[in-house]
Protein backbone atom coordinates (compact mmCIF):
# COMPACT_ATOMS: atom_id res chain seq x y z
CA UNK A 1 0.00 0.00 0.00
CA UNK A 2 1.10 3.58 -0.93
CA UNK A 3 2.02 6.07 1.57
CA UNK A 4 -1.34 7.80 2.98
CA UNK A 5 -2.31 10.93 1.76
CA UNK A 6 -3.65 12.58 5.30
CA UNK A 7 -5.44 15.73 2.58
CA UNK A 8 -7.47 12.79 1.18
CA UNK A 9 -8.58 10.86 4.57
CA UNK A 10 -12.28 12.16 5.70
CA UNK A 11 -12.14 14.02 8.51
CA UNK A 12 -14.84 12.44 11.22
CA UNK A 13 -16.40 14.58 12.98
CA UNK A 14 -19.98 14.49 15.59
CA UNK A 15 -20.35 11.54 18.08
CA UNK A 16 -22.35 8.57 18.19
CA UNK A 17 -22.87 9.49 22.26
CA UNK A 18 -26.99 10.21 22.22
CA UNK A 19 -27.81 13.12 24.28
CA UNK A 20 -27.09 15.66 26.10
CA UNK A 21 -22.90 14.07 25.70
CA UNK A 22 -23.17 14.02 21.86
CA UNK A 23 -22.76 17.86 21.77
CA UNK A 24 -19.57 17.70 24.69
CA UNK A 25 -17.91 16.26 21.67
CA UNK A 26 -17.48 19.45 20.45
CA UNK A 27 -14.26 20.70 18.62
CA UNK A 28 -12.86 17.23 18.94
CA UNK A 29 -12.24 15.07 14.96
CA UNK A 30 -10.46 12.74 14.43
CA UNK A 31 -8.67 11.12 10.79
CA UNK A 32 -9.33 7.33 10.47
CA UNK A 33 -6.35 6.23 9.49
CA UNK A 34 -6.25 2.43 9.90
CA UNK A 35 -9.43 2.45 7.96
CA UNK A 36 -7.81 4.99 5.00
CA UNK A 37 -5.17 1.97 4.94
CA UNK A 38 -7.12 -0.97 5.00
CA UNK A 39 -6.33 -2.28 8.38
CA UNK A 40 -9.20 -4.91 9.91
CA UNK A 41 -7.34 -6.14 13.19
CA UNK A 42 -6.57 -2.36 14.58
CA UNK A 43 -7.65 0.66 14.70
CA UNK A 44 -4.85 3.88 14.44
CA UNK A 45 -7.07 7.41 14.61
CA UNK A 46 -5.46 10.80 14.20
CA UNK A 47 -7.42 12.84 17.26
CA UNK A 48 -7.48 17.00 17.06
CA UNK A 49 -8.82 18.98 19.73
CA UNK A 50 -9.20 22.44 19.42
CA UNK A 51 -8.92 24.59 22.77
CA UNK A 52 -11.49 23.56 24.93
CA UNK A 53 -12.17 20.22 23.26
CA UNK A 54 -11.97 16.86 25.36
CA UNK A 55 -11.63 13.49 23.53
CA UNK A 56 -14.35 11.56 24.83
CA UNK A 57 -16.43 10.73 28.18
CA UNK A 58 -13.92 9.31 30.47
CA UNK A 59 -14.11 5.59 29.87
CA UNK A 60 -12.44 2.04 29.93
CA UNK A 61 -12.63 -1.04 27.63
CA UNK A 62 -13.53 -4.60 28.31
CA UNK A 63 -12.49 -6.31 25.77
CA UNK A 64 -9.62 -3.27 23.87
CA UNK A 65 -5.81 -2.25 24.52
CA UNK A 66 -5.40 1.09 23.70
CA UNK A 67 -2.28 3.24 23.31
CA UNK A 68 -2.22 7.18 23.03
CA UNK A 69 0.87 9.26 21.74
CA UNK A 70 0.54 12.96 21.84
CA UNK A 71 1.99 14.14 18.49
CA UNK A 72 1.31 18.00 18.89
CA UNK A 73 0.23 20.54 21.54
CA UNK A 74 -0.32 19.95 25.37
CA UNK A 75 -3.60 17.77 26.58
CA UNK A 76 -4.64 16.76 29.90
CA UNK A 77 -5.04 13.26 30.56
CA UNK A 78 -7.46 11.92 33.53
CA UNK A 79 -7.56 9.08 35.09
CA UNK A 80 -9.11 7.76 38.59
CA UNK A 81 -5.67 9.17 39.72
CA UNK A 82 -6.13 12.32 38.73
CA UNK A 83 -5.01 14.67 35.81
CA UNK A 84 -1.74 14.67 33.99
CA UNK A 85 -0.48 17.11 31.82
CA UNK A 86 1.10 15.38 28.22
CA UNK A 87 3.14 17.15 25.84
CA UNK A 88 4.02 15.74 22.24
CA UNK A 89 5.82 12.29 22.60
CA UNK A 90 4.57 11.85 25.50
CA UNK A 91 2.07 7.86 25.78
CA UNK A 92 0.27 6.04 28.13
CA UNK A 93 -1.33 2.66 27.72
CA UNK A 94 -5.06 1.20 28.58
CA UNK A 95 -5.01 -2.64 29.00
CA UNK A 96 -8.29 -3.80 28.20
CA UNK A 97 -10.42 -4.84 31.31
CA UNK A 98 -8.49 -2.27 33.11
CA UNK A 99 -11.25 -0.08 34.98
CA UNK A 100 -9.89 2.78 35.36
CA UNK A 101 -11.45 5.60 32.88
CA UNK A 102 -9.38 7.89 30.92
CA UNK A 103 -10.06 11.02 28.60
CA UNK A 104 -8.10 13.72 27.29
CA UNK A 105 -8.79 18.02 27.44
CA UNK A 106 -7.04 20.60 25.84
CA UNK A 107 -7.41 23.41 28.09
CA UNK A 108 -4.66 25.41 25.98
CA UNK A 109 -5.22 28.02 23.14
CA UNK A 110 -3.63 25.93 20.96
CA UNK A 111 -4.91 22.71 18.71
CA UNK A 112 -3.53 19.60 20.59
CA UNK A 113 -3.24 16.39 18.71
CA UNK A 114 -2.73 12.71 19.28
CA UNK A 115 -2.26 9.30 18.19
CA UNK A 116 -4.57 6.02 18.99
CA UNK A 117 -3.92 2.89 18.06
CA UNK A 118 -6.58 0.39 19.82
CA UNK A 119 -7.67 -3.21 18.99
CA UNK A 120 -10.77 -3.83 17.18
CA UNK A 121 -12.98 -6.53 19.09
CA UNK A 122 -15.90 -7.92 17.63
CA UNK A 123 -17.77 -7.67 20.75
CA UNK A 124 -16.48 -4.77 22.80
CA UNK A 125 -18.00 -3.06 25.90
CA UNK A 126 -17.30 0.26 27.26
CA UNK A 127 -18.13 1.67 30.53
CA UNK A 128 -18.18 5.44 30.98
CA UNK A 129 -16.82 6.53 34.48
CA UNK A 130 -18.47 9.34 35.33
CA UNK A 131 -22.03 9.49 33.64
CA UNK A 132 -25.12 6.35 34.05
CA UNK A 133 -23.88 5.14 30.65
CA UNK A 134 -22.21 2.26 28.89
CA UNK A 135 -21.91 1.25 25.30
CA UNK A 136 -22.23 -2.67 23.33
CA UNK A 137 -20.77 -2.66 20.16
CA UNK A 138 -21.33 -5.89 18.58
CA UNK A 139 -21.21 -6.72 14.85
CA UNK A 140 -20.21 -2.25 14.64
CA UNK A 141 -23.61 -1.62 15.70
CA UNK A 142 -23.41 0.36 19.00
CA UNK A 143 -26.30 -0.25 21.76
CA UNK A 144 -26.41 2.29 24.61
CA UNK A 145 -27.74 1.09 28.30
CA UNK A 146 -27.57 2.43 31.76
CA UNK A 147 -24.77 0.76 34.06
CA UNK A 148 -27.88 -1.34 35.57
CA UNK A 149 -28.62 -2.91 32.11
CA UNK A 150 -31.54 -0.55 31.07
CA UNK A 151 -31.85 0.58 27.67
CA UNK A 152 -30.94 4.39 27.58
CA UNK A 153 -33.32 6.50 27.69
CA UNK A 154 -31.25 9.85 28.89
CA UNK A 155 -29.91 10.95 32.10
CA UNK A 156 -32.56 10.68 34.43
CA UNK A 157 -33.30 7.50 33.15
């Protein structure tokens, strides 16, 4: 496969989160590139946040590794342990099954980006640490429930 062409990889933007933590997602794409290069067993996604912008809901995998490298700018990583501040080259690692929920924020004025590479499991479940809500993705459909099992049907359940 030829080198990838980042000005020709669609840039994915929005959030399959339903609401109100789709629109959190705010100012935070991302560039598919394991997709743009065929890859089926991993997943490698360009991430930018523009200031103010945080990656995700904090949350863990059952069933995924995943592996962040800060390529450009400053972000905020937290963690049950708290917040850490990573610069470019700076990683960290999330063993799957590990329950301890991560995101990242880039409370600079500046874009921040970063690398991550994650495994693709055919049935994957993700628990997100600070809000009633966890996600099934089976088959790449995604199936939202509270933490007690319920379907989602918003915050107050």
């Amino acid at each position: 496969m030829p080198k990838l062409d980042l000005t020709r990889v669609p840039v994915k933007t929005g959030s399959i989160y339903p609401a109100p933590y789709a629109a959190m997602m705010a100012g935070r794409s991302s560039l598919r590139l394991g997709e743009a290069g065929g890859l089926t067993q991993f997943g490698v996604n360009l991430v930018t946040l523009e200031p103010g912008a945080m990656s995700s809901l904090r949350h863990w995998h059952r069933a995924e590794d995943e592996f962040v490298m800060v390529t450009e700018g400053t972000c905020i990583m937290v963690t049950d342990a708290g917040e850490e501040e990573m610069q470019a080259g700076d990683c960290a690692a999330f063993p799957a099954g590990l329950a301890d929920g991560h995101h990242f924020l880039n409370r600079t004025d500046r874009v921040a980006r970063f690398l991550v590479i994650g495994s693709k499991a055919k049935h994957e479940v993700a628990t997100y640490s600070d809000v009633d809500l966890v996600v099934e993705i089976k088959d790449g459909t995604a199936a939202f429930r509270h933490k007690d099992g319920r379907d989602y049907r918003g915050p107050e359940g």
